[in-house]
N, C-alpha and C. Protein backbone atom coordinates (compact mmCIF):
# COMPACT_ATOMS: atom_id res chain seq x y z
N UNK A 1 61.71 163.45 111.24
CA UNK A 1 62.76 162.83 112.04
C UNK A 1 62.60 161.32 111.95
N UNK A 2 63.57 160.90 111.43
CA UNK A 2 63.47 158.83 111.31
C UNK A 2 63.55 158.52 113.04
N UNK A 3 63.32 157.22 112.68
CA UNK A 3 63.04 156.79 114.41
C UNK A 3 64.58 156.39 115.50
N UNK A 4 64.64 156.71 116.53
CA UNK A 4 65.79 156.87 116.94
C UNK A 4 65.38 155.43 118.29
N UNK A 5 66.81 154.52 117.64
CA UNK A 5 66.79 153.04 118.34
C UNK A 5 67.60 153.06 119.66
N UNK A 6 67.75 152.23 119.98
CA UNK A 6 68.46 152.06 121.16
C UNK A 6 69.66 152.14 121.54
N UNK A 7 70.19 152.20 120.07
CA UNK A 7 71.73 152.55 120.01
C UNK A 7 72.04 154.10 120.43
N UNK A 8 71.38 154.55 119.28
CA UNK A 8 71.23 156.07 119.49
C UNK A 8 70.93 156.81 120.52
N UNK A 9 69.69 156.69 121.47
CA UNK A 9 69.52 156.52 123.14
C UNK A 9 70.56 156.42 123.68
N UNK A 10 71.53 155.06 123.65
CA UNK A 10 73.03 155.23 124.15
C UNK A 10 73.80 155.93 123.91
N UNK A 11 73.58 156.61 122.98
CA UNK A 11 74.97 157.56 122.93
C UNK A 11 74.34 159.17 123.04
N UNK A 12 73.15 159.21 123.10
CA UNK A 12 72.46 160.59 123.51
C UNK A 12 72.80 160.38 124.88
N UNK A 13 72.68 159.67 125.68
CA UNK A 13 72.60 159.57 127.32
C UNK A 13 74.03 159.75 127.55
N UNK A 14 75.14 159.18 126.87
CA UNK A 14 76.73 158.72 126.80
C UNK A 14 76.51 160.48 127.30
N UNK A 15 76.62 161.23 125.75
CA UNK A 15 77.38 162.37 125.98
C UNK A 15 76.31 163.54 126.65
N UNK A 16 74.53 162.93 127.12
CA UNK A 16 74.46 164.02 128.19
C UNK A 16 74.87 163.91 129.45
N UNK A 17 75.43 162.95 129.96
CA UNK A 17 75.91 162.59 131.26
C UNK A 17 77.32 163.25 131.08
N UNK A 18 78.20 163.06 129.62
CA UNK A 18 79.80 163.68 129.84
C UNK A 18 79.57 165.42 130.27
N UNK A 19 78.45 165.97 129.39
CA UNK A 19 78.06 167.44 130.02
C UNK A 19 79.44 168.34 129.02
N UNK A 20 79.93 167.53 127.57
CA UNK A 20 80.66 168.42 127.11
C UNK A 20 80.98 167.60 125.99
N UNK A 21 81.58 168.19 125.00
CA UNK A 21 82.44 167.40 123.80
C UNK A 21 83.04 165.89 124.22
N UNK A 22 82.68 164.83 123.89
CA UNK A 22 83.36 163.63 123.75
C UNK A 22 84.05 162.92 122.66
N UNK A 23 85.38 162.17 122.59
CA UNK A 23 85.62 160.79 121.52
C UNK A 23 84.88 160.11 121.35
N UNK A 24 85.43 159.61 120.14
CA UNK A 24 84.36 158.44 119.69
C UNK A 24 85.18 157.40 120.79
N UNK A 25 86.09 157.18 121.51
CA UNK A 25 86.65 156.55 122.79
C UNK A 25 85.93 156.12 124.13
N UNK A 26 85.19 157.19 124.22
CA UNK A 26 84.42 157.22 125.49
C UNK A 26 82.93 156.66 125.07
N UNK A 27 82.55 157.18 123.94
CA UNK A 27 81.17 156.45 123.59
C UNK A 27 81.43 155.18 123.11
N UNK A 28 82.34 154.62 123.10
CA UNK A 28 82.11 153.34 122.78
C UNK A 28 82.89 152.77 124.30
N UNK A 29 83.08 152.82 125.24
CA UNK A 29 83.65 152.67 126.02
C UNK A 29 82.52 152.70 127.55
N UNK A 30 81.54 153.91 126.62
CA UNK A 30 80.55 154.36 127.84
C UNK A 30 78.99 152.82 127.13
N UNK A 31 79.36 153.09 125.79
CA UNK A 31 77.91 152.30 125.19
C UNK A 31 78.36 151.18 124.98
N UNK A 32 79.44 150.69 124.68
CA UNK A 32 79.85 148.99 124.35
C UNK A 32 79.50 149.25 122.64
N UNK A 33 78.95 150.14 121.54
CA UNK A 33 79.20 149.94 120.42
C UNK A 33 80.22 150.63 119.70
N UNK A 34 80.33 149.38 119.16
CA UNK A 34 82.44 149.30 118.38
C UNK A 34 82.40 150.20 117.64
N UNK A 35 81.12 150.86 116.66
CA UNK A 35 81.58 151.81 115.91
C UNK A 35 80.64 152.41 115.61
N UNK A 36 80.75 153.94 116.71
CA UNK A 36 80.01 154.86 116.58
C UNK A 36 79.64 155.85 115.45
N UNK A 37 80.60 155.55 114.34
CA UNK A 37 80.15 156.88 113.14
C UNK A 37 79.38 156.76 112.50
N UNK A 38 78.73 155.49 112.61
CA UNK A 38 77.40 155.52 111.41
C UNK A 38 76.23 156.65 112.08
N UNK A 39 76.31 155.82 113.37
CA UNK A 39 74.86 156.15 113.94
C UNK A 39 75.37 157.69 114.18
N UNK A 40 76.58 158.17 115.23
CA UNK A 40 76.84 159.78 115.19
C UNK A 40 76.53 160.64 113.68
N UNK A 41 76.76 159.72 112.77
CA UNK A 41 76.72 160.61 111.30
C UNK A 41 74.88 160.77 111.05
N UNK A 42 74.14 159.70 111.42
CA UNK A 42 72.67 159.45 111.40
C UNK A 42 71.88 160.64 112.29
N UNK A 43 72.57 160.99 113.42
CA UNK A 43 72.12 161.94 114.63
C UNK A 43 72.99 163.40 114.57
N UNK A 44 73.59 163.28 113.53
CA UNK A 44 73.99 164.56 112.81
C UNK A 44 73.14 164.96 111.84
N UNK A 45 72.79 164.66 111.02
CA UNK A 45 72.09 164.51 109.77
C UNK A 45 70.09 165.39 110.54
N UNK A 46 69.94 164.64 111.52
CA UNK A 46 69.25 164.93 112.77
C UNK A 46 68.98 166.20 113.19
N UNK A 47 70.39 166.86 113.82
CA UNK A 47 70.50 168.24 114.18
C UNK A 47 70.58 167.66 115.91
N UNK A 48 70.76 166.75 116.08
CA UNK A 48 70.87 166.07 117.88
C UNK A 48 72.33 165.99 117.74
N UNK A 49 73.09 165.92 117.54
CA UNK A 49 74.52 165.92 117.19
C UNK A 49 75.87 166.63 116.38
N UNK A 50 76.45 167.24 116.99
CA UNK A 50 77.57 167.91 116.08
C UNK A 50 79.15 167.48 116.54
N UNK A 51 79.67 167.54 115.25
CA UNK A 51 80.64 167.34 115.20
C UNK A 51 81.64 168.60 115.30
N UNK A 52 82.38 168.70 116.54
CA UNK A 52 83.63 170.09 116.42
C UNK A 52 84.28 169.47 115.54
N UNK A 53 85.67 170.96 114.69
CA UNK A 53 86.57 170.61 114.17
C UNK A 53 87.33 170.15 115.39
N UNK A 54 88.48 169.10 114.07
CA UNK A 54 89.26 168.08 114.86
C UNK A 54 90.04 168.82 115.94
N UNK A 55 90.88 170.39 115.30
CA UNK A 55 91.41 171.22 115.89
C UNK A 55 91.37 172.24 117.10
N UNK A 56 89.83 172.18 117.19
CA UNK A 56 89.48 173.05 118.34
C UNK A 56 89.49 172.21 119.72
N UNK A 57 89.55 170.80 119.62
CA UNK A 57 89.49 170.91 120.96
C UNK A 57 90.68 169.62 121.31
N UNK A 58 90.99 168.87 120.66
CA UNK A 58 91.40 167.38 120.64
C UNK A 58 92.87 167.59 120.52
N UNK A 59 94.34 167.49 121.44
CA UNK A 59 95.19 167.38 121.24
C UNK A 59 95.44 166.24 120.29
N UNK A 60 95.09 165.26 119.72
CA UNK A 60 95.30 164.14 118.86
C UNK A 60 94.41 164.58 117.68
N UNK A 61 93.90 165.36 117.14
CA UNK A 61 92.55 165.31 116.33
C UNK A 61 91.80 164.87 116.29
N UNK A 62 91.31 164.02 117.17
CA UNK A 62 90.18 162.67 116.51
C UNK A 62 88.87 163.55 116.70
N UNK A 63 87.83 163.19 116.32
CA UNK A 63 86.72 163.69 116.21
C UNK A 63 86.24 163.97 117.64
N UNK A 64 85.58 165.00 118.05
CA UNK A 64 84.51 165.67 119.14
C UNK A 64 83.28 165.71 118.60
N UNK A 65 82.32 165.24 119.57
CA UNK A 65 80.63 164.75 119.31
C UNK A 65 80.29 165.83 120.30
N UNK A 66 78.89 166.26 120.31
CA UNK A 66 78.77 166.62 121.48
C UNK A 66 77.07 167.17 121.32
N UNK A 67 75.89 166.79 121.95
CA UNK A 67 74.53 167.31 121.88
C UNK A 67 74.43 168.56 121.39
N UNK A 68 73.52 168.52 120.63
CA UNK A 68 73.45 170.28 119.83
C UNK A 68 72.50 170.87 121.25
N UNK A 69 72.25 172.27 121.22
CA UNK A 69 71.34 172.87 122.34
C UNK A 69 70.14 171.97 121.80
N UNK A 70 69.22 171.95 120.95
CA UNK A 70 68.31 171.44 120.66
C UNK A 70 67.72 170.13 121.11
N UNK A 71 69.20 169.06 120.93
CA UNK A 71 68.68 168.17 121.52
C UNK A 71 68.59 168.25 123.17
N UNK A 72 69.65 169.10 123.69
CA UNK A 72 69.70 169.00 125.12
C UNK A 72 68.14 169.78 125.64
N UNK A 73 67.41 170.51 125.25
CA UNK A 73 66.61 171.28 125.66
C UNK A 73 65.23 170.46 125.07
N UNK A 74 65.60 169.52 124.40
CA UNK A 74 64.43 167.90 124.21
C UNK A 74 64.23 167.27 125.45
N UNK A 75 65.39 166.81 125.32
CA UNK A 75 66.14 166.13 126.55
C UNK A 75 65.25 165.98 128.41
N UNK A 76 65.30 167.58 128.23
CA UNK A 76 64.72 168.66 129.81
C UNK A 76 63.81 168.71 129.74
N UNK A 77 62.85 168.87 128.58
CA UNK A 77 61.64 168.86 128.12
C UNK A 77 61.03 167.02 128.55
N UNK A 78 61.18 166.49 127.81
CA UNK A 78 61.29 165.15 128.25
C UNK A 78 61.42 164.62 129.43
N UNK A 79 62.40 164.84 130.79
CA UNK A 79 62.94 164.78 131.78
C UNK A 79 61.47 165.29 132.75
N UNK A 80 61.52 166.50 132.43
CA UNK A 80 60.26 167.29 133.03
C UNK A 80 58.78 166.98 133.02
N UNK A 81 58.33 166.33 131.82
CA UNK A 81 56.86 166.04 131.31
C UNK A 81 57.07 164.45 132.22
N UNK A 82 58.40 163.79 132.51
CA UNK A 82 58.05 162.38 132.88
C UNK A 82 57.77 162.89 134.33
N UNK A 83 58.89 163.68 135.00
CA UNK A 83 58.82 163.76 136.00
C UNK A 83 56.76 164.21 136.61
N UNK A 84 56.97 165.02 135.94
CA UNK A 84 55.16 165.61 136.08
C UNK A 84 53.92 164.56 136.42
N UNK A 85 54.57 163.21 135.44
CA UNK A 85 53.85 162.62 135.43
C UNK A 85 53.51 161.50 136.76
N UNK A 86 54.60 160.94 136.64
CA UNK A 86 55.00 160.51 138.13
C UNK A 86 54.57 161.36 139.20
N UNK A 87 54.38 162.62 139.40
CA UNK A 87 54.06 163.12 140.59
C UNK A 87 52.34 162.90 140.74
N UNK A 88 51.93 163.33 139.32
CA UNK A 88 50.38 162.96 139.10
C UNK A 88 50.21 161.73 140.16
N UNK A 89 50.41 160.99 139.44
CA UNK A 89 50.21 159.43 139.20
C UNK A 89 50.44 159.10 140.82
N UNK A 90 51.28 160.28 141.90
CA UNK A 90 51.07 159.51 143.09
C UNK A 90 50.38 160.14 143.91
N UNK A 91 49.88 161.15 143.73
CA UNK A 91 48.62 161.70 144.08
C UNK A 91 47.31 161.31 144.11
């Protein structure tokens, strides 16, 4: 797995907070970067990212992004080991 920057962080967080398929509209709207397809195509390539067809969900077509299970179940994993830690740590 190549190293995942701060951009990428933004738009993992973008669409686990949407909790479903997003535009490239909202992630750049939610992250402030103008053009999400490099890095979405980079975090596809990944397996943290998929792309629906244009058709299944988008009255306009435009592309749907949306966390693969994999990354979301990183994600919880992650979420959980910090939380753990913090509880340590005030004990």
């Amino acid at each position: 797995m190549s190293r995942i920057g701060e951009n990428e962080v933004k738009l993992i967080l973008a669409m686990e907070k949407a909790k479903g398929p997003v535009p490239l509209g909202y992630l750049t709207q939610k992250t402030g970067i103008e053009d999400p397809h490099e890095l979405l195509s980079l975090l596809e390539v990944e397996g943290i990212v998929s792309r629906l067809r244009p058709d299944s969900w988008s009255p306009s077509h435009a592309p749907q992004y949306e966390l693969t299970s994999k990354a979301t179940k990183l994600l919880r994993q992650l979420v959980t080991t910090r939380l753990e830690q913090l509880i340590e740590a005030r004990v």
